[in-house]
N, C-alpha and C. Protein backbone atom coordinates (compact mmCIF):
# COMPACT_ATOMS: atom_id res chain seq x y z
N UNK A 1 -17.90 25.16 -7.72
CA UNK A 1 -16.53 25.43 -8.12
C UNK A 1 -15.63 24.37 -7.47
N UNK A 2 -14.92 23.36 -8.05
CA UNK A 2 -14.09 22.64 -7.58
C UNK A 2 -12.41 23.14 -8.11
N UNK A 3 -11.83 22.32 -6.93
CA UNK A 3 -10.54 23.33 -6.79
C UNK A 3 -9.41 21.79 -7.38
N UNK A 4 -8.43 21.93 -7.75
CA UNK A 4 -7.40 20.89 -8.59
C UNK A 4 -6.53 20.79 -6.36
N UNK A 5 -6.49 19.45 -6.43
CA UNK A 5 -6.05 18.61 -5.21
C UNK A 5 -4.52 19.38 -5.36
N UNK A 6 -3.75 19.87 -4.23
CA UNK A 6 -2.47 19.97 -3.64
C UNK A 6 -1.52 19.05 -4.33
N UNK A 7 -0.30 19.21 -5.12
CA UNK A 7 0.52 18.51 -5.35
C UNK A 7 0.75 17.93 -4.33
N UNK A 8 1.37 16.36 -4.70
CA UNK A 8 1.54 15.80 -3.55
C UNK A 8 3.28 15.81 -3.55
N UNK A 9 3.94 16.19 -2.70
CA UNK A 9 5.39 16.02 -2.37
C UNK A 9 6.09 14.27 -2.63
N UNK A 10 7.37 14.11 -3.57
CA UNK A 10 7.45 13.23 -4.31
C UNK A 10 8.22 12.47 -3.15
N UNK A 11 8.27 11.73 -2.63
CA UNK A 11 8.83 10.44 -2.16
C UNK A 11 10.18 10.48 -2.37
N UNK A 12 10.75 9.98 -0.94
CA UNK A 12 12.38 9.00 -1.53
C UNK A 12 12.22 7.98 -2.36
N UNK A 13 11.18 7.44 -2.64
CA UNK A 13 11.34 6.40 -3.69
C UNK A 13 11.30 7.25 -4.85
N UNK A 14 10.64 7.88 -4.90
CA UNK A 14 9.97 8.56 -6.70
C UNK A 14 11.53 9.56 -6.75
N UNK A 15 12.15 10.09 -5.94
CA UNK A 15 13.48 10.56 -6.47
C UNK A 15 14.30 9.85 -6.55
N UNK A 16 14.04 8.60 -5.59
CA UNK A 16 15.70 7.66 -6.49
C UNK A 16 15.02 6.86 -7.84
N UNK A 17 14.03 6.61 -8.18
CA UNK A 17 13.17 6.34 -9.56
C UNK A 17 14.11 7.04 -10.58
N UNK A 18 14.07 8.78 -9.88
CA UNK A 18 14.11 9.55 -11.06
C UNK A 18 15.49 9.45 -11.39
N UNK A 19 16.18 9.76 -10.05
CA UNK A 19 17.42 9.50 -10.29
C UNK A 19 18.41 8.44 -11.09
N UNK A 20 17.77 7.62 -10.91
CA UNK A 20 18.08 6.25 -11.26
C UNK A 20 17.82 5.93 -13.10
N UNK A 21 16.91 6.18 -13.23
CA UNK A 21 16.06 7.03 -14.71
C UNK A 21 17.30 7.71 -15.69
N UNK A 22 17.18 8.81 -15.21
CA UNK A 22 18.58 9.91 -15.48
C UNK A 22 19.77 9.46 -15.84
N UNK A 23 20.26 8.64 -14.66
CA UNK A 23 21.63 8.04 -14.36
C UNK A 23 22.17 7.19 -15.58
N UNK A 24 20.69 6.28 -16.24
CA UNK A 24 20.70 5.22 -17.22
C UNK A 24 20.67 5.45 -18.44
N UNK A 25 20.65 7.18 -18.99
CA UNK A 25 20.20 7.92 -19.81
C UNK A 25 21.52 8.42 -20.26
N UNK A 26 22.58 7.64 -21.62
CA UNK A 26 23.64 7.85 -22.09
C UNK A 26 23.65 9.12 -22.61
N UNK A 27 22.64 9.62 -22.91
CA UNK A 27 21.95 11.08 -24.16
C UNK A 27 22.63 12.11 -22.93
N UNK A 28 21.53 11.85 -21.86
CA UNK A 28 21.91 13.14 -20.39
C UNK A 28 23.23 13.03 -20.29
N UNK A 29 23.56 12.09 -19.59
CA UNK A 29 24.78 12.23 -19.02
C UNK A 29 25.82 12.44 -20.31
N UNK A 30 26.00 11.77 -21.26
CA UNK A 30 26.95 12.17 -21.91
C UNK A 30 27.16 13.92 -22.44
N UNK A 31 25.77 14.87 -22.50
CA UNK A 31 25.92 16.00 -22.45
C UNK A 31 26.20 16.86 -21.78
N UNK A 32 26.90 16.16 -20.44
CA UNK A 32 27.13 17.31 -19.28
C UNK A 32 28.39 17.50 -19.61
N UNK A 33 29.14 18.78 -19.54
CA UNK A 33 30.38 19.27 -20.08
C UNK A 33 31.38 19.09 -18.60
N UNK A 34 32.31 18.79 -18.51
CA UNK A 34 33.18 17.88 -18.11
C UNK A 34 34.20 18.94 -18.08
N UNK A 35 35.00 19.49 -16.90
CA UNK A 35 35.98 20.37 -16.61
C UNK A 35 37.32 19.37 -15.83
N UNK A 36 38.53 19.65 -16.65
CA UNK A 36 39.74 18.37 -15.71
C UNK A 36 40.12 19.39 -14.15
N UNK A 37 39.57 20.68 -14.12
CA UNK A 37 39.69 21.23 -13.03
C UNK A 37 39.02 21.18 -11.54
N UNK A 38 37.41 21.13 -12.26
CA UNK A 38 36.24 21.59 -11.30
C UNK A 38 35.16 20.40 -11.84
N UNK A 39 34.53 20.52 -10.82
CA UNK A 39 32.74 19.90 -10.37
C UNK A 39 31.95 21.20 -11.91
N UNK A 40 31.25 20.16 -12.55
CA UNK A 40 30.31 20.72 -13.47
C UNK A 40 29.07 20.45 -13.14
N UNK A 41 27.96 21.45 -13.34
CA UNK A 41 26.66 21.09 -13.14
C UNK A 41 25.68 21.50 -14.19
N UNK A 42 24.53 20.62 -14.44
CA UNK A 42 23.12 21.28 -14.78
C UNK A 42 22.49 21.25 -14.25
N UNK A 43 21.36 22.04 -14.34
CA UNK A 43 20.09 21.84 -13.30
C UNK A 43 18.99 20.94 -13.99
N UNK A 44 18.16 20.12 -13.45
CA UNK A 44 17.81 19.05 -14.31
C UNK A 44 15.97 19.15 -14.34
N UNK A 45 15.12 18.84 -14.98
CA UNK A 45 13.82 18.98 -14.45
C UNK A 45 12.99 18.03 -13.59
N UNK A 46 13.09 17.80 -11.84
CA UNK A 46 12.72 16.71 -11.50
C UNK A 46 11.41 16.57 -11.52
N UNK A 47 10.57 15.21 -10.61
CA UNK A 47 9.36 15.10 -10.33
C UNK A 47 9.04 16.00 -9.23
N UNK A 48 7.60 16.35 -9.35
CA UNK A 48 7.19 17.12 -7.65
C UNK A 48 7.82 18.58 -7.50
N UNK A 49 8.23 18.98 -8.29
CA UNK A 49 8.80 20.56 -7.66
C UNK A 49 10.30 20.06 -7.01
N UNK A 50 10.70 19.26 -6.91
CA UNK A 50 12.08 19.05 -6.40
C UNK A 50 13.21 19.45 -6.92
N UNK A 51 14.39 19.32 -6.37
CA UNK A 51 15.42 20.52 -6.46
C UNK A 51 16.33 19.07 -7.47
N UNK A 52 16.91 19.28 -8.57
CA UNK A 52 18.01 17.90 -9.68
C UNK A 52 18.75 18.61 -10.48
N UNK A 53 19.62 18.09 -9.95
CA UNK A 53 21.19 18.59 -10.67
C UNK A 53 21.75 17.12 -11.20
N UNK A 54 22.57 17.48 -12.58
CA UNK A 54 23.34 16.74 -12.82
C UNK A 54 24.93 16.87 -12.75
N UNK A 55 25.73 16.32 -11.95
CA UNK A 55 27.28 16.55 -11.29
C UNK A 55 28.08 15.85 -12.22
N UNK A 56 29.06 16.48 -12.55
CA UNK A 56 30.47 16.55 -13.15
C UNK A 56 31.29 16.20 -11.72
N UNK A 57 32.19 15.46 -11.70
CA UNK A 57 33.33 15.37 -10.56
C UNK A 57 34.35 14.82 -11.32
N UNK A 58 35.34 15.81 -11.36
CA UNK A 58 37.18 15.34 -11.71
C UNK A 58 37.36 14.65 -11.40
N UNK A 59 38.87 13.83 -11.09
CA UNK A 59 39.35 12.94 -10.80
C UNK A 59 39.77 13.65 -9.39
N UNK A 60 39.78 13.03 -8.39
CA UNK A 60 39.91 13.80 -6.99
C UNK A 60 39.03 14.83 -6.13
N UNK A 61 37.75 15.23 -7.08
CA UNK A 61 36.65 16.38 -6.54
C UNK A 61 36.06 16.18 -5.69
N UNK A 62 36.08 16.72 -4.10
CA UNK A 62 35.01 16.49 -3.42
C UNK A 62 34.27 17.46 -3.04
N UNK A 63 33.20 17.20 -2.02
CA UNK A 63 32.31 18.59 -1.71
C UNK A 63 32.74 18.92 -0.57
N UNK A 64 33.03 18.44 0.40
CA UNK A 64 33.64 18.89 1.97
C UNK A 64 32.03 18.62 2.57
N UNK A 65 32.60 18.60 3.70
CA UNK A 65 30.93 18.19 4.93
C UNK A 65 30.40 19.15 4.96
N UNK A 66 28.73 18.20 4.56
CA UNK A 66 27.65 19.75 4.43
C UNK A 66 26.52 19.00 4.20
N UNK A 67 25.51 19.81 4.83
CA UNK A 67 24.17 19.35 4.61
C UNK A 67 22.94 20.07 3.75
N UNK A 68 21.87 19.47 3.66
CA UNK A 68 20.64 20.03 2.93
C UNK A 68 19.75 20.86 3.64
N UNK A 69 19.97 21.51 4.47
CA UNK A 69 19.76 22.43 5.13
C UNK A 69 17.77 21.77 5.69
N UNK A 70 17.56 20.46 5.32
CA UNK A 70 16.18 20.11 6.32
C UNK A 70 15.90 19.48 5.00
N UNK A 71 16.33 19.39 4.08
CA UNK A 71 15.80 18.70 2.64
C UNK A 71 15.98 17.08 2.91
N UNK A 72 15.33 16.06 2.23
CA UNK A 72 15.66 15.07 1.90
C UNK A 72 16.00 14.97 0.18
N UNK A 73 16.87 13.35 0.14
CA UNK A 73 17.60 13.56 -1.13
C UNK A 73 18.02 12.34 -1.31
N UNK A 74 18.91 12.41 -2.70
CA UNK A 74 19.11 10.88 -3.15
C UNK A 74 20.14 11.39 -4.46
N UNK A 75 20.76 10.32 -4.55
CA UNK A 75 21.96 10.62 -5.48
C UNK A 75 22.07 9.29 -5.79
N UNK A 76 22.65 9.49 -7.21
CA UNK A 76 23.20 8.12 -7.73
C UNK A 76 24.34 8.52 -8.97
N UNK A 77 25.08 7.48 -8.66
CA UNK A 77 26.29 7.51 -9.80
C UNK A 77 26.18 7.34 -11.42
N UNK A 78 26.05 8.05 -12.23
CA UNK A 78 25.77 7.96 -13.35
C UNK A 78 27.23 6.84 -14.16
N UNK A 79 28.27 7.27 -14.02
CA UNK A 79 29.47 7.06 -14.78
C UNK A 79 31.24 7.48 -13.28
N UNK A 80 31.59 6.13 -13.40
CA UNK A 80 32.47 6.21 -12.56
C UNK A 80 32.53 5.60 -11.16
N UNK A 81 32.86 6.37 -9.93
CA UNK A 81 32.52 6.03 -9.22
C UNK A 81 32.41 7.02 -7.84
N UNK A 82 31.60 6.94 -6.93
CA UNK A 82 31.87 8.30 -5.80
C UNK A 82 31.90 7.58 -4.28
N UNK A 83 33.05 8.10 -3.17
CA UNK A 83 32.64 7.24 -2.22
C UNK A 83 32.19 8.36 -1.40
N UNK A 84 31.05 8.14 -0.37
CA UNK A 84 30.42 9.00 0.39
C UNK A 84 30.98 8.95 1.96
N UNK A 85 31.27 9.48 2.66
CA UNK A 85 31.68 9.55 4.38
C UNK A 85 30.25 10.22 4.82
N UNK A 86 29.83 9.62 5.77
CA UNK A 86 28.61 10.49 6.39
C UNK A 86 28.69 9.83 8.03
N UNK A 87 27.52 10.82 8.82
CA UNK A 87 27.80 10.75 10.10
C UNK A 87 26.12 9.79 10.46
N UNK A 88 26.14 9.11 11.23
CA UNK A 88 24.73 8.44 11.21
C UNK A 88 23.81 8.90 12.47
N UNK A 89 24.41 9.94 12.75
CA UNK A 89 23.41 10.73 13.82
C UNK A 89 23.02 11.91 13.46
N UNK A 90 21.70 12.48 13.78
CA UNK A 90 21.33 13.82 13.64
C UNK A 90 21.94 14.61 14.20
N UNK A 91 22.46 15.89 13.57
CA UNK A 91 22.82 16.94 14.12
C UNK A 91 21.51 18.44 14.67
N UNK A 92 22.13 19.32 15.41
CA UNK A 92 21.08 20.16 16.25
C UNK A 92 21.27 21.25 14.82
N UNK A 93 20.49 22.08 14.07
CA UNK A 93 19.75 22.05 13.02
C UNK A 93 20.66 23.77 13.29
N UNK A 94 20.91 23.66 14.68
CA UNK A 94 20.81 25.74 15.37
C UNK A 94 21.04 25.59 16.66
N UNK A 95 21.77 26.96 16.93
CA UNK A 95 22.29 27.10 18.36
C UNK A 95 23.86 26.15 18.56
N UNK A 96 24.71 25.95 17.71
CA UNK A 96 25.91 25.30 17.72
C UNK A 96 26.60 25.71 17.04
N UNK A 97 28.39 25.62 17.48
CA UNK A 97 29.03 26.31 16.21
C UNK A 97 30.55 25.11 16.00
N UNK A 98 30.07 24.44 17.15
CA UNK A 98 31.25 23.46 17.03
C UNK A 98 30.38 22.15 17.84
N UNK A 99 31.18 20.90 17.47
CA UNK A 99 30.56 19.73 18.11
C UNK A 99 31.57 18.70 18.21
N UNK A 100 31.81 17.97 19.40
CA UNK A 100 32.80 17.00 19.44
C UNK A 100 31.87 15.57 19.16
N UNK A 101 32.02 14.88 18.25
CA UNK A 101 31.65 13.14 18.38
C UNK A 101 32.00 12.50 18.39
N UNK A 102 30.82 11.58 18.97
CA UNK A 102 31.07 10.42 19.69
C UNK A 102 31.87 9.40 18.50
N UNK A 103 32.79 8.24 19.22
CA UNK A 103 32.96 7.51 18.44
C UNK A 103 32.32 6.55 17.64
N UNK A 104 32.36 5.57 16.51
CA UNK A 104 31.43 5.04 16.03
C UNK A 104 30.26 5.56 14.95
N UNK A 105 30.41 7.08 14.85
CA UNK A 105 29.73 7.60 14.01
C UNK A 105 29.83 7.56 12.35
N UNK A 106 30.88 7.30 11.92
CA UNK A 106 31.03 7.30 10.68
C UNK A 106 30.60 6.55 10.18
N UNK A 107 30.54 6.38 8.80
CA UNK A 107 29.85 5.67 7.47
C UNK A 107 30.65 6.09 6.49
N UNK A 108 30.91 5.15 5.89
CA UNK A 108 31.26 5.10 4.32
C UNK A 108 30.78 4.13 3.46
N UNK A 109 30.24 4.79 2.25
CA UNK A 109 30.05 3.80 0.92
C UNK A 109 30.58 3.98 0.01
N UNK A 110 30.74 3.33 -0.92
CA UNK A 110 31.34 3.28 -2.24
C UNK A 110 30.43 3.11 -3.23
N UNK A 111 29.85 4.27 -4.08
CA UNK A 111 28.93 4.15 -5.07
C UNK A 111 29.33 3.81 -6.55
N UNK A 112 29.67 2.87 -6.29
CA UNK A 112 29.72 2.28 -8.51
C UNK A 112 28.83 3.24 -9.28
N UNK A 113 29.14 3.10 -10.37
CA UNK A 113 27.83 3.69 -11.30
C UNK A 113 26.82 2.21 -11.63
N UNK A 114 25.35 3.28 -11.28
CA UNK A 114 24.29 2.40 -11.17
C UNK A 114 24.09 2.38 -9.71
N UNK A 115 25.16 2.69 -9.01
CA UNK A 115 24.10 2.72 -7.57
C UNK A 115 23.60 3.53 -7.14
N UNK A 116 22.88 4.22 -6.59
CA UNK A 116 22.78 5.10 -5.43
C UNK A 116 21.90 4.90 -4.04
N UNK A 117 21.56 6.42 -3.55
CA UNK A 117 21.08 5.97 -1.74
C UNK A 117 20.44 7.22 -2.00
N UNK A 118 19.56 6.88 -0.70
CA UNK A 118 18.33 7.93 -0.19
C UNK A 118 18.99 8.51 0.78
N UNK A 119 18.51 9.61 1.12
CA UNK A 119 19.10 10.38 3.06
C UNK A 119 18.68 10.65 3.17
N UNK A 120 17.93 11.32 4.75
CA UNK A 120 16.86 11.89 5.46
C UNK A 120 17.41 13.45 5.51
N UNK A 121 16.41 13.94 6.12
CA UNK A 121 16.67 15.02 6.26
C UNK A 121 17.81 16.00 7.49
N UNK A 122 17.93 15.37 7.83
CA UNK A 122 19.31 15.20 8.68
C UNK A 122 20.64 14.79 8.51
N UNK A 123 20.77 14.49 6.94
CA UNK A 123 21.95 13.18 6.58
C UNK A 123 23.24 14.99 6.20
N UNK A 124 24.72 14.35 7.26
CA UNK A 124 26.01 15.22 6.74
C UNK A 124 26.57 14.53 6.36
N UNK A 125 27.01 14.97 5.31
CA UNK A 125 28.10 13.85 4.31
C UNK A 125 28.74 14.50 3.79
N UNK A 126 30.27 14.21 2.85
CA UNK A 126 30.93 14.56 2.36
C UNK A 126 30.84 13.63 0.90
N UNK A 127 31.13 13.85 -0.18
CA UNK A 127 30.96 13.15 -1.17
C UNK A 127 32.39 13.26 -2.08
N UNK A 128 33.11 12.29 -2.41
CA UNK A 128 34.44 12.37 -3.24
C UNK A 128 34.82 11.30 -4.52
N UNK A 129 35.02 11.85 -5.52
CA UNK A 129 35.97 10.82 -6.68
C UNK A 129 37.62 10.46 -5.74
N UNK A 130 37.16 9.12 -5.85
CA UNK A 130 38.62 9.18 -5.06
C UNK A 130 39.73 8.81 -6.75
N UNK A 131 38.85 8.62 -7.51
CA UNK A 131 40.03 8.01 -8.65
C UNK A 131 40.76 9.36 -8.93
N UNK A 132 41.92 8.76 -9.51
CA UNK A 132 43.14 9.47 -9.40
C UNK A 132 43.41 9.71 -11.48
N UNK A 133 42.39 9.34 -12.00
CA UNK A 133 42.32 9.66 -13.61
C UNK A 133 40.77 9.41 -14.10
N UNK A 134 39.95 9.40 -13.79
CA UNK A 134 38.52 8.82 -14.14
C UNK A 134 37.35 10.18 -13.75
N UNK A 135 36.93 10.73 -14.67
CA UNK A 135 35.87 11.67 -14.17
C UNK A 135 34.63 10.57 -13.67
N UNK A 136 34.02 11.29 -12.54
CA UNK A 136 32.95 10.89 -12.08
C UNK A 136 31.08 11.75 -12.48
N UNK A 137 30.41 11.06 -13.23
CA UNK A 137 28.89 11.70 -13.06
C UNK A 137 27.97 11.38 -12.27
N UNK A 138 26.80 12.27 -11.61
CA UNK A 138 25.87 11.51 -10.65
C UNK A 138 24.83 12.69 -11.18
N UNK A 139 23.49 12.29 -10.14
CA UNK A 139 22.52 12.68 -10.35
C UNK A 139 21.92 12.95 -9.05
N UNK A 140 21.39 13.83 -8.70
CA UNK A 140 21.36 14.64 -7.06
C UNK A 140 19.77 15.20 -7.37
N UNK A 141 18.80 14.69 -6.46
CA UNK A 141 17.27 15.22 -6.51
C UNK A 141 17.32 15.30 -5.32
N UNK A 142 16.61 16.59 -3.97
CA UNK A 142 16.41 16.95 -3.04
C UNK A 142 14.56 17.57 -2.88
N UNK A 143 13.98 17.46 -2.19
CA UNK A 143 13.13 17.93 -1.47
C UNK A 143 13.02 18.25 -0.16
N UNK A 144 11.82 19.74 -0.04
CA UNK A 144 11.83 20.68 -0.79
C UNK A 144 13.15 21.30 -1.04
N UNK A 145 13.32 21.97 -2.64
CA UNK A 145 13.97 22.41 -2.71
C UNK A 145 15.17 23.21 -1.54
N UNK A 146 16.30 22.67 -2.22
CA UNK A 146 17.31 23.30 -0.91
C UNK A 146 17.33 24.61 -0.84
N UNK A 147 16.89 24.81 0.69
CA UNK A 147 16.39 26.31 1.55
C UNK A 147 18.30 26.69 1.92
N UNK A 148 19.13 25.78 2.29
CA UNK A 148 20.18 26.43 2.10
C UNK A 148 20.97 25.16 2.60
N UNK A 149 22.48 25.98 2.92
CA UNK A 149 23.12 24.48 2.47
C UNK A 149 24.31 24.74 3.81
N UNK A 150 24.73 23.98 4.88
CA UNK A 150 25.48 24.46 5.72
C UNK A 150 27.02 23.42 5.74
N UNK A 151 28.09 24.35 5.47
CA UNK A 151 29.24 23.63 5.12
C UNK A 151 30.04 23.64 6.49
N UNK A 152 30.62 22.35 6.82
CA UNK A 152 31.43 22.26 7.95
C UNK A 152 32.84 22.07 7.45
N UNK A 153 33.36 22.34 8.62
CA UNK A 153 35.18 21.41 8.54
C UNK A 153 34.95 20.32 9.96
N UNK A 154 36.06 19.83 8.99
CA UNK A 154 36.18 18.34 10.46
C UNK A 154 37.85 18.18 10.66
N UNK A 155 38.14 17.98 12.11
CA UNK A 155 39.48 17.64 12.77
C UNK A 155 39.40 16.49 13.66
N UNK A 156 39.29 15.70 13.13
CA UNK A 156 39.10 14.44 13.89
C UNK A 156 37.70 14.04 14.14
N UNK A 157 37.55 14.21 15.94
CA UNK A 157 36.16 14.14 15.52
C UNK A 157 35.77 15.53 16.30
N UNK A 158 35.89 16.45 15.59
CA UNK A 158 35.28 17.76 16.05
C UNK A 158 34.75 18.39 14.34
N UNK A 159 33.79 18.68 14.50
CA UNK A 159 32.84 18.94 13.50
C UNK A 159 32.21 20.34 13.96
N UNK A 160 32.90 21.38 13.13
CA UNK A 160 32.49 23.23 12.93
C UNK A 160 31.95 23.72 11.90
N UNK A 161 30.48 24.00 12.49
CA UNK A 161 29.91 24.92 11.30
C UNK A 161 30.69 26.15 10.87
N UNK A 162 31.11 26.43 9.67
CA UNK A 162 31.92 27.22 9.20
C UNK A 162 30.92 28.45 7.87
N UNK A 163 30.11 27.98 7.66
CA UNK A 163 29.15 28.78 6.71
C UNK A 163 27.95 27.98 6.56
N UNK A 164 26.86 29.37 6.13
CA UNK A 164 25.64 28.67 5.65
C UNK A 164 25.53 29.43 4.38
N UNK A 165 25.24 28.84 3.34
CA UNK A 165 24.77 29.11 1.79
C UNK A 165 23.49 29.08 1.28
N UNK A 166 23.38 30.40 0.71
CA UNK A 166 21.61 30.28 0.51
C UNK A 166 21.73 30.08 -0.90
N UNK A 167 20.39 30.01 -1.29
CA UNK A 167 20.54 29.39 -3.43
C UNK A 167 20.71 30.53 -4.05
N UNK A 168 20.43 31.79 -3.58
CA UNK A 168 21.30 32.95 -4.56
C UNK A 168 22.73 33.34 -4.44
N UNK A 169 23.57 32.14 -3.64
CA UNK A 169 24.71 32.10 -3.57
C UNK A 169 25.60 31.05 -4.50
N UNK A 170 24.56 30.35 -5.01
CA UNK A 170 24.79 29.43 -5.75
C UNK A 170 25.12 29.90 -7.31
């Protein structure tokens, strides 16, 4: 009796592939329905069991600081443009409810459409359309699927866990 080999868990490369794939795909993206209010989503079918959404962002939409709760992930700009703020140090996962940082931590990019980036499993970021008339689309693949999702606020540089979100909250 032979047994079929363990899926193998898909790579940061094979999700920005996919992503990237998606992103280039006028058919997808042009069918995602588009709100001048709110962030629109589908859920998308990725490689590997991984978690793909396709994002709607208004003109001004952001997500506020928050992480993948231990997931890795990758996003790319389908149409428009998104700039990302993120922190380039790991945060303690548990056991914290507030954190002061150090200076020097920040990051920002500016994602055109056609670009995107990989993040580890540790990566907090905030993600925003900064245009002021231009909807923004992207394409978001995570592994394993996101176990939950923890949203902060920031005051300078003090950074408070403020909630954690599980996917039947979604």
């Amino acid at each position: 009796m032979s047994t079929a080999p363990a899926p193998t868990a898909p790579t940061a490369a094979d999700l920005l592939d996919f992503a990237r794939s998606v992103a280039a795909d006028p058919a997808v993206v042009g069918n995602l329905p588009l709100d001048p209010e709110g962030r629109t989503w589908v859920r998308l079918e990725g490689p590997g069991g991984c978690e793909a959404w396709l994002i709607g962002w208004p003109p001004g939409a952001e997500t506020g600081w928050h992480d993948h709760g231990g997931s890795y992930g990758v996003f790319v700009t389908a149409a428009g443009e998104l700039t990302e703020q993120s922190l380039s140090v790991p945060l303690p996962s548990e056991g914290w409810r507030s954190l002061e940082l150090a200076e020097g931590l920040d990051r920002k990019r500016v994602l055109p459409e056609g670009v995107g980036r990989a993040f580890g499993r540790n990566h907090v970021h905030q993600v925003t359309n900064n245009s002021p008339a231009t909807h923004a689309v992207s394409v978001h693949a995570y592994y394993p699927p996101l176990p939950l999702i923890r949203r902060y606020s920031r005051k300078g540089s003090t950074l408070r866990l403020e909630i954690v979100e599980r996917p039947e909250e979604w």
